[in-house]
PDB file of N, CA and C in Angstrom:
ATOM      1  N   UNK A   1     125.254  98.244 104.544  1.00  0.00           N
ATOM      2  CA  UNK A   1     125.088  98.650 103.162  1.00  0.00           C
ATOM      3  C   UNK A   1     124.593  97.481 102.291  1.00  0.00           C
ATOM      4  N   UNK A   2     125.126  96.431 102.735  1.00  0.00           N
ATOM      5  CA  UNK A   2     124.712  95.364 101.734  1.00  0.00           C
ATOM      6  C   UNK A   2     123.239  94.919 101.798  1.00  0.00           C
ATOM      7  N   UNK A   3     123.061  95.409 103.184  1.00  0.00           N
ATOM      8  CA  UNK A   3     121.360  94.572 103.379  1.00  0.00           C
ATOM      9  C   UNK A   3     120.814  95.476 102.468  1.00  0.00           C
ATOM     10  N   UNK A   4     120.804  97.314 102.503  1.00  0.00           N
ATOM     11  CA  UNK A   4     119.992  98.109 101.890  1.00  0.00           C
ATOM     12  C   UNK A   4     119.987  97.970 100.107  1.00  0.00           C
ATOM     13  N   UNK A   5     120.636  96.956  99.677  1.00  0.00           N
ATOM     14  CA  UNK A   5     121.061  96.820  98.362  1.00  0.00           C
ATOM     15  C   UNK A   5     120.056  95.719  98.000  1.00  0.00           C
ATOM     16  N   UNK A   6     120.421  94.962  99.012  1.00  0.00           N
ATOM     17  CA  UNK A   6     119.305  93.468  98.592  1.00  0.00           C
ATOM     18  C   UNK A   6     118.062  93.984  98.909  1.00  0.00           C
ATOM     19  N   UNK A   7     117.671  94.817  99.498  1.00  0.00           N
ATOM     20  CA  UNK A   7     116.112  95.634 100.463  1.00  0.00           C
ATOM     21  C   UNK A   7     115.896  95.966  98.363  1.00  0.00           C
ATOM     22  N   UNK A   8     116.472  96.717  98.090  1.00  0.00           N
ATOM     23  CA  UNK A   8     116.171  97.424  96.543  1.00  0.00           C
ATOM     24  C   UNK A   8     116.317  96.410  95.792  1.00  0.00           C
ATOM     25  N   UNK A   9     116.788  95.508  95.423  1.00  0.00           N
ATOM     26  CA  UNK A   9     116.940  94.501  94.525  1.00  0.00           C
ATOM     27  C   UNK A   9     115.638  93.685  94.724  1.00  0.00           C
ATOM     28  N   UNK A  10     115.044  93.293  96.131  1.00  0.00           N
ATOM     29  CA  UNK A  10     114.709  92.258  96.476  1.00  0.00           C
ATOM     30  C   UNK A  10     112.907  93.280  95.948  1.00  0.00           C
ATOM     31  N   UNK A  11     113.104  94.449  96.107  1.00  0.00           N
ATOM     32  CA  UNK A  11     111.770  95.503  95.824  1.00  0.00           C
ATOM     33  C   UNK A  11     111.383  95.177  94.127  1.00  0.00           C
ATOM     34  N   UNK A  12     112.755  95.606  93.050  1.00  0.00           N
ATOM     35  CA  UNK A  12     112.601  95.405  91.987  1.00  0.00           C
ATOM     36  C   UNK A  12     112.294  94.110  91.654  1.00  0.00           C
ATOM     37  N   UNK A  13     112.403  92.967  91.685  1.00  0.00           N
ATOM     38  CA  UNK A  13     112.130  92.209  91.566  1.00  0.00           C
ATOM     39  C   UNK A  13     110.654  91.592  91.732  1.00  0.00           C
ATOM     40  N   UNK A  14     110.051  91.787  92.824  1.00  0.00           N
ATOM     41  CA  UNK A  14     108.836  91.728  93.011  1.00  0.00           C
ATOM     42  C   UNK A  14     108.021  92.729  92.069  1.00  0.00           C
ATOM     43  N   UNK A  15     108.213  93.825  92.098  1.00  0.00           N
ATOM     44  CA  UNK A  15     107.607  94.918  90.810  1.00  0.00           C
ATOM     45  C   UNK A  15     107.445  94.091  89.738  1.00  0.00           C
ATOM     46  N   UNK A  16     108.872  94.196  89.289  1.00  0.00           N
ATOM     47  CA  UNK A  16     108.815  93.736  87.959  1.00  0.00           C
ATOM     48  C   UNK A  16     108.060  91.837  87.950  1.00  0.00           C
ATOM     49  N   UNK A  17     107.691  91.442  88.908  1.00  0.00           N
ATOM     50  CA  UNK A  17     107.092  90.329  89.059  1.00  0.00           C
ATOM     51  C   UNK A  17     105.737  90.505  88.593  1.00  0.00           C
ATOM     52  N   UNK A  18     105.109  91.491  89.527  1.00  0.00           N
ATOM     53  CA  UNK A  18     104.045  92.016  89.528  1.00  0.00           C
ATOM     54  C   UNK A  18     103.271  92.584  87.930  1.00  0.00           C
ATOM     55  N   UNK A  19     104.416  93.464  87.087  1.00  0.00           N
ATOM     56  CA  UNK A  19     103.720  93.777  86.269  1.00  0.00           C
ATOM     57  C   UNK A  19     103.714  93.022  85.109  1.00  0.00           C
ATOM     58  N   UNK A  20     104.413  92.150  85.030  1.00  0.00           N
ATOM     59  CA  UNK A  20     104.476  90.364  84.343  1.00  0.00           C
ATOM     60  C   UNK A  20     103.170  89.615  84.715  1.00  0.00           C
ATOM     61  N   UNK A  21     102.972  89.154  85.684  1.00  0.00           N
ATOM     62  CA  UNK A  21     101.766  88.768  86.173  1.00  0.00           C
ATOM     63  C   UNK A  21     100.632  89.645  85.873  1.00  0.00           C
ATOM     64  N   UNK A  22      99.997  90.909  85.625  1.00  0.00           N
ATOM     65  CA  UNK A  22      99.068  91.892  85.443  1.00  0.00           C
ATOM     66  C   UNK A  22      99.184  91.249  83.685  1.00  0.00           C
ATOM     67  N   UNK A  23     100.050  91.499  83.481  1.00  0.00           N
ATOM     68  CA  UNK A  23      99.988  91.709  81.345  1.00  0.00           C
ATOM     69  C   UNK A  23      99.780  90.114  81.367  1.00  0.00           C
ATOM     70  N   UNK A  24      99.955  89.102  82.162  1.00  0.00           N
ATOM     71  CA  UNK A  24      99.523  88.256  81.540  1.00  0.00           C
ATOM     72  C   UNK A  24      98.238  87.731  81.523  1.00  0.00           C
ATOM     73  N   UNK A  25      97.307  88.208  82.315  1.00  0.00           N
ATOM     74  CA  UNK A  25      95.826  88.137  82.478  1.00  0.00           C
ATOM     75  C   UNK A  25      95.178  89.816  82.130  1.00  0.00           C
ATOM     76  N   UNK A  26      96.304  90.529  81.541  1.00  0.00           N
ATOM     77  CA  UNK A  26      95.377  91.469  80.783  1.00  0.00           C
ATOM     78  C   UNK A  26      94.905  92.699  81.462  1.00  0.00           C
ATOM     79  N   UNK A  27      95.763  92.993  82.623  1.00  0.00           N
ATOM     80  CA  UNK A  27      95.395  93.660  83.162  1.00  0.00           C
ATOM     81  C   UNK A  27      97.052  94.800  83.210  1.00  0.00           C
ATOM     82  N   UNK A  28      96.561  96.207  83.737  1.00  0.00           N
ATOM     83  CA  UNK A  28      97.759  97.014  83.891  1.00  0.00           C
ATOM     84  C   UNK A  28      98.101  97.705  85.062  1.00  0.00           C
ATOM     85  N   UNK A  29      98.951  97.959  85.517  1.00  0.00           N
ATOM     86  CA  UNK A  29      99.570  98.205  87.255  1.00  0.00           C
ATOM     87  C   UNK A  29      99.654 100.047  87.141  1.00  0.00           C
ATOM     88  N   UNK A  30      99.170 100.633  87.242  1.00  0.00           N
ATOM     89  CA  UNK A  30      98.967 102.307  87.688  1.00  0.00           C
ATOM     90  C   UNK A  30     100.212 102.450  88.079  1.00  0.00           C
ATOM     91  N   UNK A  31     101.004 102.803  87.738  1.00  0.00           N
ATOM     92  CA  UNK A  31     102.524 103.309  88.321  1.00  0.00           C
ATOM     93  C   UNK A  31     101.939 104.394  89.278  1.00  0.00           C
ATOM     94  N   UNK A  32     101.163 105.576  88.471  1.00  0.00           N
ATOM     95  CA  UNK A  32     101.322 106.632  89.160  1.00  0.00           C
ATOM     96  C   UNK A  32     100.140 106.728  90.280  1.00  0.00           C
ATOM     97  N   UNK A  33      99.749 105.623  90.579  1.00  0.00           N
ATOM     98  CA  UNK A  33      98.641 105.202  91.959  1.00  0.00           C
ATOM     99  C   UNK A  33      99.322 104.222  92.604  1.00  0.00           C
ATOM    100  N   UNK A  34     100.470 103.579  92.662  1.00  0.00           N
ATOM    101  CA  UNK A  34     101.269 102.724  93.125  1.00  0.00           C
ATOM    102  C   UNK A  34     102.530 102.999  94.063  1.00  0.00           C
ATOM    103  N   UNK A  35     102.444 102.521  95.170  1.00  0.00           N
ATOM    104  CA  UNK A  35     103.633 102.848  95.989  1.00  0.00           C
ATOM    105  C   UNK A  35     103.965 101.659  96.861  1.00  0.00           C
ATOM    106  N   UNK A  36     105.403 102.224  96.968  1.00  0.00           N
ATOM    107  CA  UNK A  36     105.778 100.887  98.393  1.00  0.00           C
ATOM    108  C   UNK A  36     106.375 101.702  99.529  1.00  0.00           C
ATOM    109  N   UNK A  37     106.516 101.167 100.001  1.00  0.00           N
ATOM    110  CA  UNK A  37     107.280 101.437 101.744  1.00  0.00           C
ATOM    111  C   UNK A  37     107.955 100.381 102.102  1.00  0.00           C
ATOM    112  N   UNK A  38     108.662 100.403 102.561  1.00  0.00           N
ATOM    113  CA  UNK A  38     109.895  99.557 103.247  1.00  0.00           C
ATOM    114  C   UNK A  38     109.828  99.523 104.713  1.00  0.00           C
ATOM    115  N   UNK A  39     109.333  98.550 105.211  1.00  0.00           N
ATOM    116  CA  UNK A  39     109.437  98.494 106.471  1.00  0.00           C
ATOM    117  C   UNK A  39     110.429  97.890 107.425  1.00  0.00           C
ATOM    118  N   UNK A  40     111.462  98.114 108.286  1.00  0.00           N
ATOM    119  CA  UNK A  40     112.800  97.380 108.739  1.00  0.00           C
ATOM    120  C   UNK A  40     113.362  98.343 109.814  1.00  0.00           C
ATOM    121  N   UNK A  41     113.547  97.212 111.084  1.00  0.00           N
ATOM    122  CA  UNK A  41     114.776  98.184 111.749  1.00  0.00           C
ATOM    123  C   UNK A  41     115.589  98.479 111.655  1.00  0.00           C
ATOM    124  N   UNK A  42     116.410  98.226 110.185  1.00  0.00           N
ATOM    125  CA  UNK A  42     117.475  98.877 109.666  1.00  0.00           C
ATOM    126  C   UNK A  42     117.391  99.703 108.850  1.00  0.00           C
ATOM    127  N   UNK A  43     117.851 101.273 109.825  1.00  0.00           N
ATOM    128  CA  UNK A  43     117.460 102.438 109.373  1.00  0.00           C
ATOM    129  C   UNK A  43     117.661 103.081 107.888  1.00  0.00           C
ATOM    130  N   UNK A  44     118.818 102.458 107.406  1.00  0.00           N
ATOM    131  CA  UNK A  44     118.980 102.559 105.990  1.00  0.00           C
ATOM    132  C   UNK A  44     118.266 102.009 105.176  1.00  0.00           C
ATOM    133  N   UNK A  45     117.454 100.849 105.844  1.00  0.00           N
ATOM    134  CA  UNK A  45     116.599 100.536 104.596  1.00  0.00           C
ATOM    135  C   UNK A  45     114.840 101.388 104.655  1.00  0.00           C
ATOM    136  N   UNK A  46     114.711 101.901 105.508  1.00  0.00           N
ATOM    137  CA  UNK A  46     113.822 103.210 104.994  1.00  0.00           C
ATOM    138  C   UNK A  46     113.844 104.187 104.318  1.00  0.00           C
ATOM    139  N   UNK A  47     115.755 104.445 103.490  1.00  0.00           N
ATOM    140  CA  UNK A  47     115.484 105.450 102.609  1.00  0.00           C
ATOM    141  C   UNK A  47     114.317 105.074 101.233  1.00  0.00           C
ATOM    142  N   UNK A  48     114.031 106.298 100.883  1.00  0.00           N
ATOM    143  CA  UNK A  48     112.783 106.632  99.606  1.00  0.00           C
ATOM    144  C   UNK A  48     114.188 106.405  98.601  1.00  0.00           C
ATOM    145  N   UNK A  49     113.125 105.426  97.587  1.00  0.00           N
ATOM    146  CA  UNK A  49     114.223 105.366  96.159  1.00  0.00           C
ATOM    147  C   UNK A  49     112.755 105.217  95.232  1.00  0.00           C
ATOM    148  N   UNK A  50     112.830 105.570  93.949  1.00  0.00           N
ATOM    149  CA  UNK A  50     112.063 104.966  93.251  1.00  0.00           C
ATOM    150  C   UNK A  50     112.487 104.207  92.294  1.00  0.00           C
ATOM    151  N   UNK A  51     111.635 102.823  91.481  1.00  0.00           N
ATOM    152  CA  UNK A  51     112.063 101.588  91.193  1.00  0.00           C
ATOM    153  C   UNK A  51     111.508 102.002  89.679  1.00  0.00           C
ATOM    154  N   UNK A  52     112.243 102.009  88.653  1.00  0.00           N
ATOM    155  CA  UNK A  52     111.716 102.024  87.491  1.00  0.00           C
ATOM    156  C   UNK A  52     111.745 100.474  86.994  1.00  0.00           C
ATOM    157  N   UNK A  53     110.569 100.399  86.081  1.00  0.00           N
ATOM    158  CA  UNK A  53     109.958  99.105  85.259  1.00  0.00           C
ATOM    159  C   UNK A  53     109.618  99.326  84.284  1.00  0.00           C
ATOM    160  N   UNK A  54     110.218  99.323  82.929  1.00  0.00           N
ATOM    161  CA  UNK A  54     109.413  99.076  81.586  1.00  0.00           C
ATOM    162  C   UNK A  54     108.603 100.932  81.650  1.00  0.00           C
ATOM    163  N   UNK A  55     109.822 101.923  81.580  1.00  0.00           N
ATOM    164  CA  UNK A  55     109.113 103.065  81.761  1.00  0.00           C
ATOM    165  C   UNK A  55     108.177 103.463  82.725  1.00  0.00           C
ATOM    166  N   UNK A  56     108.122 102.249  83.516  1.00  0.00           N
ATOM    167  CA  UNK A  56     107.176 103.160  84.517  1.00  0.00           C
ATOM    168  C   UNK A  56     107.808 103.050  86.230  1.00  0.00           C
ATOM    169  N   UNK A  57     107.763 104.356  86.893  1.00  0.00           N
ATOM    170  CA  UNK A  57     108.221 104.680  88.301  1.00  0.00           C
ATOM    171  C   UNK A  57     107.388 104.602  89.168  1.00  0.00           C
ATOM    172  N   UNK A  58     107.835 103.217  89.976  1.00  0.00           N
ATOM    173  CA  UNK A  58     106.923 103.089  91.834  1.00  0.00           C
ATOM    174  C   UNK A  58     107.611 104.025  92.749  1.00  0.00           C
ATOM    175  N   UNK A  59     106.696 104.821  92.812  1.00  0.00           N
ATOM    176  CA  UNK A  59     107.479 105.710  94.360  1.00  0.00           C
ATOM    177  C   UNK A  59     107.611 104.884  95.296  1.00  0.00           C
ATOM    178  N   UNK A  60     108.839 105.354  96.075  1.00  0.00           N
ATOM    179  CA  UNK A  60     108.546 104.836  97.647  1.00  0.00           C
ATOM    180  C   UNK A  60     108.155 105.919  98.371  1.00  0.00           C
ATOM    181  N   UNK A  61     107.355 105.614  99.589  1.00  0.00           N
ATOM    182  CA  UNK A  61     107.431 106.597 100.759  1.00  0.00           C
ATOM    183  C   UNK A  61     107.999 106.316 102.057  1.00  0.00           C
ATOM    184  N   UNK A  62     107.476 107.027 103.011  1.00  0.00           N
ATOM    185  CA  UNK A  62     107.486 107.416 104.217  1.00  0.00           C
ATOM    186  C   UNK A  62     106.334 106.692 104.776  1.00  0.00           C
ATOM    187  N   UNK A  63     105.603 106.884 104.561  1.00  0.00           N
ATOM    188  CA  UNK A  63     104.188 106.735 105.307  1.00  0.00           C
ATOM    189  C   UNK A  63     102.624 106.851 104.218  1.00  0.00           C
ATOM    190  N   UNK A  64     101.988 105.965 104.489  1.00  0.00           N
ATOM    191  CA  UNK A  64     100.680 106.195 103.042  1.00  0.00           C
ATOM    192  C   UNK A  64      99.749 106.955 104.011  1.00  0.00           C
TER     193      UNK A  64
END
């Protein structure tokens, strides 16, 4: 349980990295063209969650 916590923490973080870095050269991150996947042999960390940022939701999937 604890790994699948840091798997989501460690996701938000990079996001919200990401759309910090975009606004500061002026540019904007498509939430709704944007996805992640989680890749790991720990089966819990393939569940789908989505990551909200500043109003906007990264899906996760399954497979692109």
């Amino acid at each position: 349980m604890y790994i699948y916590i840091y798997i989501l923490f460690y996701i938000y973080c990079y996001a919200e990295a990401l759309v910090a870095a975009t606004r500061e050269i002026g540019l904007e991150v498509s939430a709704d063209k944007t996805m992640y996947i989680v890749m790991s042999r720990d089966q819990n960390a393939g569940r789908i969650h989505s990551v909200r940022i500043d109003n906007s939701t990264f899906e996760g999937v399954e497979e692109f």
